[in-house]
N, C-alpha and C. Protein backbone atom coordinates (compact mmCIF):
# COMPACT_ATOMS: atom_id res chain seq x y z
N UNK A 1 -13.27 2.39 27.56
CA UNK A 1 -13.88 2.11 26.28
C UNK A 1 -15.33 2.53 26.33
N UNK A 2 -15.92 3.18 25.57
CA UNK A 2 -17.38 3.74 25.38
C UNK A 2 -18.10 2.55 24.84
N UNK A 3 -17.90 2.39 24.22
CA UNK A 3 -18.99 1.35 23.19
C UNK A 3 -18.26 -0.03 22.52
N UNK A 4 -19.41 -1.01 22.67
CA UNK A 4 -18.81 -2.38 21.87
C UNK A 4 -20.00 -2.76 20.80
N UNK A 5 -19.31 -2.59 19.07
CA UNK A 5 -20.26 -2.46 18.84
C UNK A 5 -20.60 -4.27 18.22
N UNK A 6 -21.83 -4.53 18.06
CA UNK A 6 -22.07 -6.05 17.88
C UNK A 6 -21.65 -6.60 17.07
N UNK A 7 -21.43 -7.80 16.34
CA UNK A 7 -20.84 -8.54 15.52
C UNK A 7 -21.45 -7.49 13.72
N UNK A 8 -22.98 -7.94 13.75
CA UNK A 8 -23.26 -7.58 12.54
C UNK A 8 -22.93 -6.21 12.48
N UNK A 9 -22.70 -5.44 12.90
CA UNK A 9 -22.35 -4.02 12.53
C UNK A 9 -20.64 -4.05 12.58
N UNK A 10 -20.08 -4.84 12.25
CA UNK A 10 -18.98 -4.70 12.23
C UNK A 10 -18.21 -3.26 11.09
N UNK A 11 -17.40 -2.58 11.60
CA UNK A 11 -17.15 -1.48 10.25
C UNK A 11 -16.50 -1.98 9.17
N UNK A 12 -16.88 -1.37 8.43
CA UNK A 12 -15.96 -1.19 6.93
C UNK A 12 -15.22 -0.79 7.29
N UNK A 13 -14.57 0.02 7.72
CA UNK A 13 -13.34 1.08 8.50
C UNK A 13 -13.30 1.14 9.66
N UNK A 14 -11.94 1.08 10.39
CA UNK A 14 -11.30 1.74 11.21
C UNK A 14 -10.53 2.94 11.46
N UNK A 15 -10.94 3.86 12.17
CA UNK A 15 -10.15 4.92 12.11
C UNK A 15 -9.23 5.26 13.54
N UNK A 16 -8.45 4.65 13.57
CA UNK A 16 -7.04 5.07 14.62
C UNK A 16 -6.43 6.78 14.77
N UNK A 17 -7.10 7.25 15.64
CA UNK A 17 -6.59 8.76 16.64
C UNK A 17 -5.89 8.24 17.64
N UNK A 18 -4.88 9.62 17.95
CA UNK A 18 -4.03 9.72 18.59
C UNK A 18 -2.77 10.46 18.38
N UNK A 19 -1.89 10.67 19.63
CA UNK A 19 -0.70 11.18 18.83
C UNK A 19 0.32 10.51 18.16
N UNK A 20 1.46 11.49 17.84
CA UNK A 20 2.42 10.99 16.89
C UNK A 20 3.36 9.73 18.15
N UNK A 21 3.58 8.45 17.59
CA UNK A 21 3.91 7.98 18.77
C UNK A 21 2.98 6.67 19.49
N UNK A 22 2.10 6.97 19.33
CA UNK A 22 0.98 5.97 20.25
C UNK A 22 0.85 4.70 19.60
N UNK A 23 1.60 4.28 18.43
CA UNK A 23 1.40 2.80 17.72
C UNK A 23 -0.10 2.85 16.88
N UNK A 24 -0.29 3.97 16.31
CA UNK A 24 -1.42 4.09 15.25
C UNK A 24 -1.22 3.34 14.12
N UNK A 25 0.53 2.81 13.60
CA UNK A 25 0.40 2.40 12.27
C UNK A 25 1.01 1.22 12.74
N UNK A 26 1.80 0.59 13.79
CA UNK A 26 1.88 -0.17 14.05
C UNK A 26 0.89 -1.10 14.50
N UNK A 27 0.06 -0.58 15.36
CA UNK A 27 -1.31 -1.42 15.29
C UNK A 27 -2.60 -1.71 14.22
N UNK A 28 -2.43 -0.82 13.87
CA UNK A 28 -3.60 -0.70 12.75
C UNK A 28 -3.06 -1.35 11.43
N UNK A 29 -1.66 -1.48 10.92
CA UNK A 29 -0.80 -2.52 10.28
C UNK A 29 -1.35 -4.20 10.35
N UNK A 30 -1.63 -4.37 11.53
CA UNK A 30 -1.77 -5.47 12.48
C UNK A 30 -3.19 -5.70 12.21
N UNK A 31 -4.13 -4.84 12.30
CA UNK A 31 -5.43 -5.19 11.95
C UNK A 31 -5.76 -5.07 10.97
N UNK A 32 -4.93 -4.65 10.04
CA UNK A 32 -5.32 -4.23 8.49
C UNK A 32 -5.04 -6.24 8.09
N UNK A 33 -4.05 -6.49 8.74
CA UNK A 33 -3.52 -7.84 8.69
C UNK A 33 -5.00 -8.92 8.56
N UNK A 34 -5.00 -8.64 10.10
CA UNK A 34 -5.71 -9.63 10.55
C UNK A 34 -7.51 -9.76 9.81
N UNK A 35 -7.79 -8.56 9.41
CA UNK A 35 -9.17 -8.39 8.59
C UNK A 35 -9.01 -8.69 7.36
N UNK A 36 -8.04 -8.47 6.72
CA UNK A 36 -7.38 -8.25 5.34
C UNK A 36 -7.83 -7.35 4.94
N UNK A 37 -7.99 -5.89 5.34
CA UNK A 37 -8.06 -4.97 4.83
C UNK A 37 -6.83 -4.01 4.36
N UNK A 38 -6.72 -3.04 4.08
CA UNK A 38 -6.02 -2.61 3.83
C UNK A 38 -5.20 -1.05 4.27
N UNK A 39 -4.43 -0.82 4.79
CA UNK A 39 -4.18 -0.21 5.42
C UNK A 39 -3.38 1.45 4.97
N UNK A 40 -4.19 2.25 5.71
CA UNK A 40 -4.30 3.78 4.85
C UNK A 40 -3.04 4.49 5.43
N UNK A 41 -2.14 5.18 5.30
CA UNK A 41 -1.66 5.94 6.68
C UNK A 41 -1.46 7.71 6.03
N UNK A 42 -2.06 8.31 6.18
CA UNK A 42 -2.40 9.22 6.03
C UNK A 42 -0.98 10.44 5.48
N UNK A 43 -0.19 10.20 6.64
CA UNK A 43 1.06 10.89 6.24
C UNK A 43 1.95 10.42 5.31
N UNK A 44 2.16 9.17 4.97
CA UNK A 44 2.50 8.46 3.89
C UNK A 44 1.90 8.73 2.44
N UNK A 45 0.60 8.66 2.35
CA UNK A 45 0.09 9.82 1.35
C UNK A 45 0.40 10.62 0.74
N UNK A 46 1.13 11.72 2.15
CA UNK A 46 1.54 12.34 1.18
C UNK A 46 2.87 12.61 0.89
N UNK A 47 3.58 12.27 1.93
CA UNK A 47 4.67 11.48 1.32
C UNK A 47 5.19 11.06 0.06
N UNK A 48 4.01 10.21 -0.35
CA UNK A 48 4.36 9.84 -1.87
C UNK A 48 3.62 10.72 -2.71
N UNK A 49 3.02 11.65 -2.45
CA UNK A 49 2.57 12.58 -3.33
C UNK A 49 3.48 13.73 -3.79
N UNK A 50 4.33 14.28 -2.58
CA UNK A 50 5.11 15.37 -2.76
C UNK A 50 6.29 14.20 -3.30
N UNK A 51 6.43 13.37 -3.04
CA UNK A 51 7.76 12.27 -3.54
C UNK A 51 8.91 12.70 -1.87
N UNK A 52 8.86 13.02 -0.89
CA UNK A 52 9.82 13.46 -0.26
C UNK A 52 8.92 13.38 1.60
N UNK A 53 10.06 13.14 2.58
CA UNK A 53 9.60 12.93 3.78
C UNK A 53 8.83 13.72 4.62
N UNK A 54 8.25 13.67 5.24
CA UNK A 54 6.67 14.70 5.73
C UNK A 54 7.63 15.59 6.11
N UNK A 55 8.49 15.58 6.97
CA UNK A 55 9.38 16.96 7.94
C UNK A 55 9.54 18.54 6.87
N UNK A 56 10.21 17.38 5.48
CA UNK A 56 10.67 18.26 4.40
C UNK A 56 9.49 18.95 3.78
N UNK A 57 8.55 18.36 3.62
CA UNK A 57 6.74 18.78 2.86
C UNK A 57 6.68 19.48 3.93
N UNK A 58 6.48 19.72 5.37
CA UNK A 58 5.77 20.28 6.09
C UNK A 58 7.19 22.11 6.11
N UNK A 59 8.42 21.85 5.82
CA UNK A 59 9.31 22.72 5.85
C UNK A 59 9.51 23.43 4.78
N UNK A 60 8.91 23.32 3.49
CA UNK A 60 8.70 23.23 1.99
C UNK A 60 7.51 24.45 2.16
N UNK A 61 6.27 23.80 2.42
CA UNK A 61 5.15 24.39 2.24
C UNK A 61 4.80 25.37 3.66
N UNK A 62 5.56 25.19 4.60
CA UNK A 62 5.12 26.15 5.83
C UNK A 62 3.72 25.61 6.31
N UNK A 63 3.75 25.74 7.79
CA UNK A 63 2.45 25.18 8.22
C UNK A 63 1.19 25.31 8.05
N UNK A 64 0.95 26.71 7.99
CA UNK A 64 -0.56 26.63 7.22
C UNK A 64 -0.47 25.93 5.92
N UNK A 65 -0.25 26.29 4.88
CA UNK A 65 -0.15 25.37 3.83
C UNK A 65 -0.42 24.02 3.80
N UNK A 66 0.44 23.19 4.76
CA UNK A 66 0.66 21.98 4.87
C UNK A 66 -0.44 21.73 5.93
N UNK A 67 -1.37 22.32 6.66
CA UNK A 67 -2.47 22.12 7.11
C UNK A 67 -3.61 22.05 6.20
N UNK A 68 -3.72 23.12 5.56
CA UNK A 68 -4.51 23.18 4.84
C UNK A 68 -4.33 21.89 3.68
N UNK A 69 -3.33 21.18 3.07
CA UNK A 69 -3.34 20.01 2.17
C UNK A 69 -3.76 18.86 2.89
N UNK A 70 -3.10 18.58 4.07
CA UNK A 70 -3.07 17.65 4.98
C UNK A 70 -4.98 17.82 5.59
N UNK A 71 -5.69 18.20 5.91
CA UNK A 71 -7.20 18.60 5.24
C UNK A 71 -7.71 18.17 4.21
N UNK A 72 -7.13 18.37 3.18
CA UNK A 72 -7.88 18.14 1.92
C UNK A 72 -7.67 16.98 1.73
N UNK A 73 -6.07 16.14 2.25
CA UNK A 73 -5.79 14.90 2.07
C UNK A 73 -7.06 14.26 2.88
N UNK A 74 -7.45 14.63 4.20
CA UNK A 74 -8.27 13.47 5.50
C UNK A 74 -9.35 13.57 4.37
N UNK A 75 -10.24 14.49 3.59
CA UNK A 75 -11.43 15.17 3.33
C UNK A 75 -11.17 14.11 1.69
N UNK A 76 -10.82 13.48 0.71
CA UNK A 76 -10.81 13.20 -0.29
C UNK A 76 -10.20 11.84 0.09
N UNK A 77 -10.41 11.08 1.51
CA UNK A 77 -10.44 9.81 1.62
C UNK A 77 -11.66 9.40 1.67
N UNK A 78 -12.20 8.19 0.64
CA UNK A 78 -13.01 7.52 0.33
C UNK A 78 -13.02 5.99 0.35
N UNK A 79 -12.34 5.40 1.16
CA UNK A 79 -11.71 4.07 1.39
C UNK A 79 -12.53 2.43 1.87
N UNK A 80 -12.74 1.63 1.68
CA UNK A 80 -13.88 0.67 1.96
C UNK A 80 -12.89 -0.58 2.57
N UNK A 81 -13.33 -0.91 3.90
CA UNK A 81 -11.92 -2.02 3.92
C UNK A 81 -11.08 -1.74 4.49
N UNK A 82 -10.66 -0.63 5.33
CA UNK A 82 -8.99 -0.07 5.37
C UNK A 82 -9.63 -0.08 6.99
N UNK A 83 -7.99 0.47 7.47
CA UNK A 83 -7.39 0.70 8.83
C UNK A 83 -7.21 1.95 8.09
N UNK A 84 -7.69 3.27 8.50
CA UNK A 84 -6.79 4.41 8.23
C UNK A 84 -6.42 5.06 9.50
N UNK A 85 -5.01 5.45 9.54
CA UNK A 85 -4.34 6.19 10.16
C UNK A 85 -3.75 8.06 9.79
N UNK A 86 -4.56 8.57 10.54
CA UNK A 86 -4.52 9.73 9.93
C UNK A 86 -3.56 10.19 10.97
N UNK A 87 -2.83 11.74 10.71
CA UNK A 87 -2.08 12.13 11.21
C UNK A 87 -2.64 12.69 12.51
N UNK A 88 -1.27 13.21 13.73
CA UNK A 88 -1.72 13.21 14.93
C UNK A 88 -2.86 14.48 15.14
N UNK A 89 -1.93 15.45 13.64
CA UNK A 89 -2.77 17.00 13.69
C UNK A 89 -4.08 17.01 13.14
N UNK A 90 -4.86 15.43 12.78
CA UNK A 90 -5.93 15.61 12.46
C UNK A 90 -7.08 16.18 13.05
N UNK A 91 -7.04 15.97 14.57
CA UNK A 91 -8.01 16.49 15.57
C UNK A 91 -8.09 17.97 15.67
N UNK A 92 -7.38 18.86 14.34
CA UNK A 92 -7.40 20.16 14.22
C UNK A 92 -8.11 20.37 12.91
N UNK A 93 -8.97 19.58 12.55
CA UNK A 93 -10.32 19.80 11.22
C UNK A 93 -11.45 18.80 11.78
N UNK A 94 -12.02 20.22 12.07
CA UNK A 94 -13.37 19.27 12.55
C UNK A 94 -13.88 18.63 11.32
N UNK A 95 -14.13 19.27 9.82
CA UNK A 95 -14.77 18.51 8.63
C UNK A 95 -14.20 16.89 8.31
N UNK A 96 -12.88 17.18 8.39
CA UNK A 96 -12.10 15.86 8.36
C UNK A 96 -12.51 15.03 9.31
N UNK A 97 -12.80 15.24 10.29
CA UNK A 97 -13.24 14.37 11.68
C UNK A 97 -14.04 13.96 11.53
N UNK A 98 -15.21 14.62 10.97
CA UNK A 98 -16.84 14.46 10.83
C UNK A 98 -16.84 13.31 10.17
N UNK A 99 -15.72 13.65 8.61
CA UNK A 99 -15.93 12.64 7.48
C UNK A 99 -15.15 11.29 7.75
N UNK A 100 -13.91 11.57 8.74
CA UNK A 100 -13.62 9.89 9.39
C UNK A 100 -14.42 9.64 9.62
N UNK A 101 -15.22 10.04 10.97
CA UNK A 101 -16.36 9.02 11.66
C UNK A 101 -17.66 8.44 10.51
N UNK A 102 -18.24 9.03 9.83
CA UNK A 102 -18.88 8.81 8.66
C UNK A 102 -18.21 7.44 8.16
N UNK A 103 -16.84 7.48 7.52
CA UNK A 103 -16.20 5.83 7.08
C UNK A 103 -15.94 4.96 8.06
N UNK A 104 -15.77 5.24 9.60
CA UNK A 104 -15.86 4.27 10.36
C UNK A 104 -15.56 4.66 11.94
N UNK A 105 -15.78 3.90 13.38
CA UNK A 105 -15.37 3.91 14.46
C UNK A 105 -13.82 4.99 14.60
N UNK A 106 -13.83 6.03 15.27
CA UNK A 106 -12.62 6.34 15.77
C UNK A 106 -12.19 6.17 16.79
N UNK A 107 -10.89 5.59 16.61
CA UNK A 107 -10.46 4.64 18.19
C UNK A 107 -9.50 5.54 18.03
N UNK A 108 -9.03 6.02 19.67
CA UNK A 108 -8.23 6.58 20.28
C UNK A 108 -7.34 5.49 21.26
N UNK A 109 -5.58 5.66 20.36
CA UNK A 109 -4.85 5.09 21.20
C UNK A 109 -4.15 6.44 22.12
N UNK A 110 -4.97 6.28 23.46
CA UNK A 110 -4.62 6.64 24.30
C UNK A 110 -2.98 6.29 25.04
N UNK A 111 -2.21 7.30 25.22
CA UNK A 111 -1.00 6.76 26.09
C UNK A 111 -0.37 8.24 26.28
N UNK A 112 0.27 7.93 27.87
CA UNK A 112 0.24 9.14 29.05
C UNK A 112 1.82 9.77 28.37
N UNK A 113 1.75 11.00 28.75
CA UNK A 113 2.71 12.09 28.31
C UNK A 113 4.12 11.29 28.69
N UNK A 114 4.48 10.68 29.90
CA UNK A 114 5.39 10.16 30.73
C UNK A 114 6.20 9.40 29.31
N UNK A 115 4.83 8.24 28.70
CA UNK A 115 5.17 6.86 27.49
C UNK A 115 5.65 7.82 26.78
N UNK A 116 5.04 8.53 26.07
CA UNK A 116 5.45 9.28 24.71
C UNK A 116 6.79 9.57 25.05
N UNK A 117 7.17 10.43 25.96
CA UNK A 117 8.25 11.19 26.28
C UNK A 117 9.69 9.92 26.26
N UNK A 118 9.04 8.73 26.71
CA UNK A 118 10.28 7.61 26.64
C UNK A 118 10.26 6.83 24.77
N UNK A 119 9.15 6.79 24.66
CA UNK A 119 9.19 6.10 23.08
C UNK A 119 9.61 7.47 22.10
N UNK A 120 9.83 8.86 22.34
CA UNK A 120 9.83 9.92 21.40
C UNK A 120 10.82 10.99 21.91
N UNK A 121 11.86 10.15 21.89
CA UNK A 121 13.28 10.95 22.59
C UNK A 121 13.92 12.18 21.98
N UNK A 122 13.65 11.80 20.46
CA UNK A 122 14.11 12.88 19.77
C UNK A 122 12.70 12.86 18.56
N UNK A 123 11.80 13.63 18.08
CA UNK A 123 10.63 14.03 16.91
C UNK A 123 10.57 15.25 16.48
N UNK A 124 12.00 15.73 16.37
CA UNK A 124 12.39 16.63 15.41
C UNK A 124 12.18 16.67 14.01
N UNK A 125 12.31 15.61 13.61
CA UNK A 125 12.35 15.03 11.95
C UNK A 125 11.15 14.08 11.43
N UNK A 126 10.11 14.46 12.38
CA UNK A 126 8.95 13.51 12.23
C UNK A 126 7.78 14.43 11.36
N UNK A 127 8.02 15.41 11.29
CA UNK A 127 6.77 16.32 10.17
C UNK A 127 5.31 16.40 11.11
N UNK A 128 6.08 17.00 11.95
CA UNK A 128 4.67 17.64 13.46
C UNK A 128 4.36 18.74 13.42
N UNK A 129 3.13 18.80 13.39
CA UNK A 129 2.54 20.43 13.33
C UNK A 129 2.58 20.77 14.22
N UNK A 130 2.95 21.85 15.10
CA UNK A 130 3.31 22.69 16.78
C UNK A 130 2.17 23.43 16.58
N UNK A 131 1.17 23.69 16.57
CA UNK A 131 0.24 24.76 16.30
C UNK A 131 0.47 25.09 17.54
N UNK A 132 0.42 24.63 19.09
CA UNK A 132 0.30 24.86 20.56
C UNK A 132 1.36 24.82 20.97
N UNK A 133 2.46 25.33 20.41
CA UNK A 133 3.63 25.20 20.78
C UNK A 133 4.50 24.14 20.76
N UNK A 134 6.27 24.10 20.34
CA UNK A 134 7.04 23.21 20.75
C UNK A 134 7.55 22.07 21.02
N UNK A 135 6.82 21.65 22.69
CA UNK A 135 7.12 20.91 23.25
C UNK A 135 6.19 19.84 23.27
N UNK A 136 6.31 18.73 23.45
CA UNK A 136 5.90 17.63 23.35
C UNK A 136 4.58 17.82 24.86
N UNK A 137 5.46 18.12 25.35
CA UNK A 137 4.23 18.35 26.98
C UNK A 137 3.15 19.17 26.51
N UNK A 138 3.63 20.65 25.72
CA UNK A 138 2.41 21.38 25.13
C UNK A 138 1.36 21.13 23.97
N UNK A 139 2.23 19.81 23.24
CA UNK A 139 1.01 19.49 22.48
C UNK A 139 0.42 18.52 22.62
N UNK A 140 0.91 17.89 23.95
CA UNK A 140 -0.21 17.05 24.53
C UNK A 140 -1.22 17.52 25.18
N UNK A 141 -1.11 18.32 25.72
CA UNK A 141 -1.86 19.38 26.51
C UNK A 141 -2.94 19.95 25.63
N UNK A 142 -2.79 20.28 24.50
CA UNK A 142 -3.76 20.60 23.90
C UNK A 142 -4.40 19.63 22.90
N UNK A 143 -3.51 18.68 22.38
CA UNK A 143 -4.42 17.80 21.64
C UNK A 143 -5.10 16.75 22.76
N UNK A 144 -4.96 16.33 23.63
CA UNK A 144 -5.76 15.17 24.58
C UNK A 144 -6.70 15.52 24.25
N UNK A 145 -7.59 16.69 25.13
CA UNK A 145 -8.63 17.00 24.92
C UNK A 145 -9.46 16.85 23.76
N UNK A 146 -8.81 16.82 22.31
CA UNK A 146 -9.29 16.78 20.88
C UNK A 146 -9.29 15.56 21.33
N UNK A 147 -8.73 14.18 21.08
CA UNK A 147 -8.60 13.35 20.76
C UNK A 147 -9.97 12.81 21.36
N UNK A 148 -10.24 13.35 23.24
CA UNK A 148 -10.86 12.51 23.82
C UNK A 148 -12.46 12.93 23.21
N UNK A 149 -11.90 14.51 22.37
CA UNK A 149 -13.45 14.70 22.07
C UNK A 149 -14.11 13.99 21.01
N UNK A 150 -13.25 13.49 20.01
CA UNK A 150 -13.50 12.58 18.87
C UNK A 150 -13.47 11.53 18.90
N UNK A 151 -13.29 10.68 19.88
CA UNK A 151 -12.85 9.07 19.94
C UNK A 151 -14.44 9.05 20.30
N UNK A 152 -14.70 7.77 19.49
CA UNK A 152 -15.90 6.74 19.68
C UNK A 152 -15.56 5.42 20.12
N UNK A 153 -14.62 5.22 20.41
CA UNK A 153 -13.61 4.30 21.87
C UNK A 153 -12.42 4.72 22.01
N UNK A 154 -11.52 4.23 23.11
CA UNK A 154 -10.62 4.72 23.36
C UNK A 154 -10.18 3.81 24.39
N UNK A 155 -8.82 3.32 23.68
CA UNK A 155 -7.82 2.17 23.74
C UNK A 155 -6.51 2.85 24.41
N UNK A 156 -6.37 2.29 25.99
CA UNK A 156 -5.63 2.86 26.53
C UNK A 156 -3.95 1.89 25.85
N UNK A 157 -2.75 2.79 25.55
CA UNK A 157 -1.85 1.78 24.71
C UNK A 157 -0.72 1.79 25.12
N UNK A 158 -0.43 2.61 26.69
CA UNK A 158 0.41 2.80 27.47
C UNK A 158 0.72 1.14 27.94
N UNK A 159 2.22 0.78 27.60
CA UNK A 159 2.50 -0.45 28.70
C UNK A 159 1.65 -1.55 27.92
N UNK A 160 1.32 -1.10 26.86
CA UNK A 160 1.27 -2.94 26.08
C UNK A 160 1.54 -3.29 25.05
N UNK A 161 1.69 -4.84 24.45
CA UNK A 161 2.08 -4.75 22.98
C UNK A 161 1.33 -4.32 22.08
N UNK A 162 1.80 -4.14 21.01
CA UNK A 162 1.00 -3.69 19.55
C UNK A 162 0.14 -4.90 19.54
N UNK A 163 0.27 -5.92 19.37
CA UNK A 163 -0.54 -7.32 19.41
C UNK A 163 -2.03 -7.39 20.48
N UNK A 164 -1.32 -6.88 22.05
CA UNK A 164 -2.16 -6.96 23.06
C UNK A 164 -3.17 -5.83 22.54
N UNK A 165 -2.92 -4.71 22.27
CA UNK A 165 -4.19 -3.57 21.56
C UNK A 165 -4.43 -3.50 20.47
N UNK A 166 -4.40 -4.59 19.54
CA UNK A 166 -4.72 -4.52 18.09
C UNK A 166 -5.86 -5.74 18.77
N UNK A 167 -6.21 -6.75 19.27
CA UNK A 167 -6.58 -7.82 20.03
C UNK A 167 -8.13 -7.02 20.77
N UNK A 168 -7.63 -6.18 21.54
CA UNK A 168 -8.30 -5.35 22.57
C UNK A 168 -9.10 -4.45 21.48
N UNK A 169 -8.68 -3.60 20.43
CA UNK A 169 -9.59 -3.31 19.82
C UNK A 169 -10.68 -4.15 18.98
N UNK A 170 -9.90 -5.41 18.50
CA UNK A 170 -10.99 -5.93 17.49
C UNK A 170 -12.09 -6.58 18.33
N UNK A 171 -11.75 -7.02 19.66
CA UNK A 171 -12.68 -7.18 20.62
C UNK A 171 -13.82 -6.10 21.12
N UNK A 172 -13.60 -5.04 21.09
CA UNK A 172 -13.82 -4.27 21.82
C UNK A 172 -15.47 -4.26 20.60
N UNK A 173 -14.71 -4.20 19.17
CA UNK A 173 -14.94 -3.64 17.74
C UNK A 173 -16.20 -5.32 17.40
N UNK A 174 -16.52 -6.21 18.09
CA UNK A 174 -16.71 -7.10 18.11
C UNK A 174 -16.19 -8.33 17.15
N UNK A 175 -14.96 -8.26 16.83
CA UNK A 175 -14.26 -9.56 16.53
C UNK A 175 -13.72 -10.34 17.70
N UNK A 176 -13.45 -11.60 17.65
CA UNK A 176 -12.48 -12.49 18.33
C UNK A 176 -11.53 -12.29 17.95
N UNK A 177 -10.35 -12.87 18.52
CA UNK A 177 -9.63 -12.99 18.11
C UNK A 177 -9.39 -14.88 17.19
N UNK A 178 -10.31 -15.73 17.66
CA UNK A 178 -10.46 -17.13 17.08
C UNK A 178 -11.20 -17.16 15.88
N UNK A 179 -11.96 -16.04 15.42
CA UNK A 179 -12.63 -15.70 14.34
C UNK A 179 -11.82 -15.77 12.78
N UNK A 180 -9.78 -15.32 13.55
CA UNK A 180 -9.31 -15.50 12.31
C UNK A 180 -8.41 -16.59 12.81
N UNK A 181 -8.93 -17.19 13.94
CA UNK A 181 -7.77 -18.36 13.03
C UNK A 181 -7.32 -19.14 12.37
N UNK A 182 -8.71 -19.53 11.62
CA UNK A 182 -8.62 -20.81 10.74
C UNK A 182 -8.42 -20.16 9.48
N UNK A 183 -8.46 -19.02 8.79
CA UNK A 183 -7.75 -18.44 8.16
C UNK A 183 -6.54 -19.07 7.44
């Protein structure tokens, strides 16, 4: 973890990086919970924009295309309050990146090629951009490096619950976790 930042600077936003897989909306679900904020998820977006499942939008429009929207989608979030979860191919627009960190902390749920490969048996039908090829090994290989270059912490999420790193971030993020319990 790089930084803990103090109570009064707590963010307006959270922004959850990582890949497809790492419990970005499952955790950030969880803290959208626990803050009462509200929770963004980026590919869902557009989802309900095209009316139809990302695999099909991303097979529809061909990948540049669907890069280039999926861009304009990160770039025309303006959100106050939220957990947003942007997609894994976000770490391929630097402008989009710039303008997450601008709305808030980007936390990187970190977790090793080995996890993915057991939680992501089959992500054929998941609406993944291959820009680096294929295989799951090759686009880890090339997105890590993005991820680790954009994270302003980074939440290792290998081997724990969604609970145990939704906990670990708001700590990290300076909440308690006793802060909400009387809630």
């Amino acid at each position: 973890m790089k930084k803990i930042i103090k109570p009064k600077e707590f963010p307006e936003n959270i922004v959850l990086i990582g890949m497809f897989g790492s419990g970005k909306s499952t955790v950030g679900k969880m803290i959208a919970e626990k803050l009462r904020y509200t929770f963004v998820d980026v590919d869902h977006l557009i989802e309900r924009k095209f009316k139809k499942p990302l695999q099909r939008v991303l097979d529809d429009l061909g990948m540049k295309k669907f890069m280039k929207m999926e861009d304009e989608t990160i770039l025309a979030l303006r959100n106050w309050h939220c957990v947003i979860s942007p997609g894994g191919s976000a770490v391929y627009y630097p402008k989009g990146m710039r303008l997450l960190k601008t709305l808030g902390p980007r936390v990187f749920l970190k977790v090793s090629l080995p996890e993915l490969k057991k939680r992501l048996p089959d992500w054929s039908n998941r609406g993944v951009v291959c820009r680096g090829g294929n295989s799951l090994s090759s686009l880890y290989k090339e997105r890590a490096p993005l991820f680790k270059r954009y994270a302003d912490i980074t939440v290792e999420s290998g081997g724990k619950s969604a609970e145990r790193i939704a906990r670990e971030i708001l700590r990290v993020l300076g909440r308690e976790e006793k802060q909400f319990q009387k809630r």
